[in-house]
Protein backbone atom coordinates (compact mmCIF):
# COMPACT_ATOMS: atom_id res chain seq x y z
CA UNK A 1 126.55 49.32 -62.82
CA UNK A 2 125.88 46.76 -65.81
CA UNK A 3 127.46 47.28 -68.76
CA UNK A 4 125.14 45.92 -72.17
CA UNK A 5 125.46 45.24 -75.60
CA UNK A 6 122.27 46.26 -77.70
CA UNK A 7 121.96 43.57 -80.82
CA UNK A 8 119.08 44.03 -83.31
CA UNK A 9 118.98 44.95 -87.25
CA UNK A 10 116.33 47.77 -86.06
CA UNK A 11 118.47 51.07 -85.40
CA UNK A 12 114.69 52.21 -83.89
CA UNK A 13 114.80 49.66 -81.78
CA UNK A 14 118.18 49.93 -80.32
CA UNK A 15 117.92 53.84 -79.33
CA UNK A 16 114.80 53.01 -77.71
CA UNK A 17 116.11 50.27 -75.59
CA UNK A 18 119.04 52.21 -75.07
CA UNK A 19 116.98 55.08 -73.98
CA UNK A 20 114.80 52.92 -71.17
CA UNK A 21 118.09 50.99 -70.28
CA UNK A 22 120.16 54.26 -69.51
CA UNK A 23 117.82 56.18 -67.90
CA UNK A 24 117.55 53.54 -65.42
CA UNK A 25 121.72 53.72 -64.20
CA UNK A 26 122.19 51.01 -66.91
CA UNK A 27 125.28 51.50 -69.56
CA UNK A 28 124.95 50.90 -73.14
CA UNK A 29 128.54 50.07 -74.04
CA UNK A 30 127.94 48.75 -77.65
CA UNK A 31 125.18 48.88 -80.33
CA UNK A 32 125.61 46.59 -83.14
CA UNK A 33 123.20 45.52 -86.29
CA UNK A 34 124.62 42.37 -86.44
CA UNK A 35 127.36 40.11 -85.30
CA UNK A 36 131.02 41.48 -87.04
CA UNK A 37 129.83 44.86 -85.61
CA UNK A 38 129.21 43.08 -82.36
CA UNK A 39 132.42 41.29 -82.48
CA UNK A 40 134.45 44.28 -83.38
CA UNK A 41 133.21 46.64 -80.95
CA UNK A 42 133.30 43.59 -77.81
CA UNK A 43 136.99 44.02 -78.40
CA UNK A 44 137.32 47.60 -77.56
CA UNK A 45 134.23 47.78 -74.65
CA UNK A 46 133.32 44.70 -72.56
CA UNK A 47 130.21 44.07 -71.30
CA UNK A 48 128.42 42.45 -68.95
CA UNK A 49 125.33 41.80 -70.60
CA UNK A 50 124.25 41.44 -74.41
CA UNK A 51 120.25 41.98 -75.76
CA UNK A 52 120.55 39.71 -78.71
CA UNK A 53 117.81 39.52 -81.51
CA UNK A 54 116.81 35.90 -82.43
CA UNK A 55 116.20 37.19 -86.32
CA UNK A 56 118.50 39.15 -88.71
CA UNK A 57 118.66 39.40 -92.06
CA UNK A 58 121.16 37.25 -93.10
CA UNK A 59 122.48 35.21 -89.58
CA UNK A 60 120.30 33.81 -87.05
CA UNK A 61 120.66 34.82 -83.98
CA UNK A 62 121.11 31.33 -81.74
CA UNK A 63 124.39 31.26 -83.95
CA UNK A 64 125.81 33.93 -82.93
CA UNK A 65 124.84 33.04 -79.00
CA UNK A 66 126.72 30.38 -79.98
CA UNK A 67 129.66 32.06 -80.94
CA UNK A 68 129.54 34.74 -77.99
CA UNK A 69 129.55 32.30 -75.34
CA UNK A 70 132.39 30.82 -76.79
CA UNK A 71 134.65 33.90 -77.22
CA UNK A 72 133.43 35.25 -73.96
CA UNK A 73 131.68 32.42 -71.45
CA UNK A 74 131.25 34.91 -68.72
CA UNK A 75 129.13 37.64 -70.69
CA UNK A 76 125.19 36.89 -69.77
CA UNK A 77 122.88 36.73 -72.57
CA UNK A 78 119.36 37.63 -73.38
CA UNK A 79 118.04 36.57 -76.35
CA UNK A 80 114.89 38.99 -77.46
CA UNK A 81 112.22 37.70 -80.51
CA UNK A 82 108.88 38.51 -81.56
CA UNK A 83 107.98 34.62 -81.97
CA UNK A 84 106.88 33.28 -78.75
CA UNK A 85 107.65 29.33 -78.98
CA UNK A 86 109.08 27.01 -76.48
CA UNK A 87 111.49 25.29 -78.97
CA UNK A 88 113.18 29.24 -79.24
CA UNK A 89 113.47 29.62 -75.70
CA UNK A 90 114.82 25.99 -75.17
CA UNK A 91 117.14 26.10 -77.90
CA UNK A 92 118.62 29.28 -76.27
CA UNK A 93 118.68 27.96 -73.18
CA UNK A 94 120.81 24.93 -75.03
CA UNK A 95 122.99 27.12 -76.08
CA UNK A 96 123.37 29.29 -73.34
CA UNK A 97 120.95 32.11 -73.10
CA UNK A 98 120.12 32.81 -69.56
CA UNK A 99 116.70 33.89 -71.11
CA UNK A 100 114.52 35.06 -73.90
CA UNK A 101 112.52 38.17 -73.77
CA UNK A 102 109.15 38.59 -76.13
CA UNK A 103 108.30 41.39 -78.06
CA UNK A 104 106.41 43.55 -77.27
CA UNK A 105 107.38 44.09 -74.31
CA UNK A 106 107.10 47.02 -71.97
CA UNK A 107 109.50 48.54 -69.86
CA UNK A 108 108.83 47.11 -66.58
CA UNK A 109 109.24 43.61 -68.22
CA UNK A 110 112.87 44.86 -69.86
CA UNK A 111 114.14 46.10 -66.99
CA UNK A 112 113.07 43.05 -65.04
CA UNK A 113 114.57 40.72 -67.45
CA UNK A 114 118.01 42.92 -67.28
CA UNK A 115 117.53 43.05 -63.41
CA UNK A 116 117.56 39.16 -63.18
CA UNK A 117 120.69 39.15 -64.88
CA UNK A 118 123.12 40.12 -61.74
């Protein structure tokens, strides 16, 4: 069973991934609003996979990608935004991202995304 990291400033948006995500044998092991809360909890519960918003308030985040694959190289990451441009997904893949996922999205196309990820 995967083990995944839920990173996004929207609280309503993490339960609701969290919901779809467990109730298909998946295991949210951390849910952070940004990336010292992502950091801090990483330490205690490892993961195998991290959902990481491309927007937050006050970080972007391709910089915290950045600093994730750094820390922990083996952790797969999929980046998640609402703006659907090539230079995003490039830049993530630059970085490391093993792919973006476009809101909205539906469930099918979450779990497929998190699927590919094995």
């Amino acid at each position: 069973m995967q083990t995944l990291a839920l990173v996004d400033d929207s609280g309503i948006l993490r339960a609701a991934l969290k919901n779809v995500l467990e109730a298909d044998g998946y295991r949210v092991a951390v849910e952070a609003e940004n990336s010292q809360e992502l950091f801090e909890q990483l330490q205690k519960n490892p993961v195998d996979v991290v959902l990481l918003d491309v927007f937050f308030p006050n970080e972007s985040g391709l910089d915290i990608l950045v600093e994730l694959k750094k820390r922990y190289p083996k952790i797969k990451v999929l980046m998640v935004t609402g703006m659907q441009q090539n230079s995003i997904l490039e830049e993530a893949q630059k970085r490391g991202a093993e792919g973006v996922l476009y809101k909205p999205f539906d469930t099918d196309d979450l779990l497929a995304a998190v699927k590919r990820l094995k």
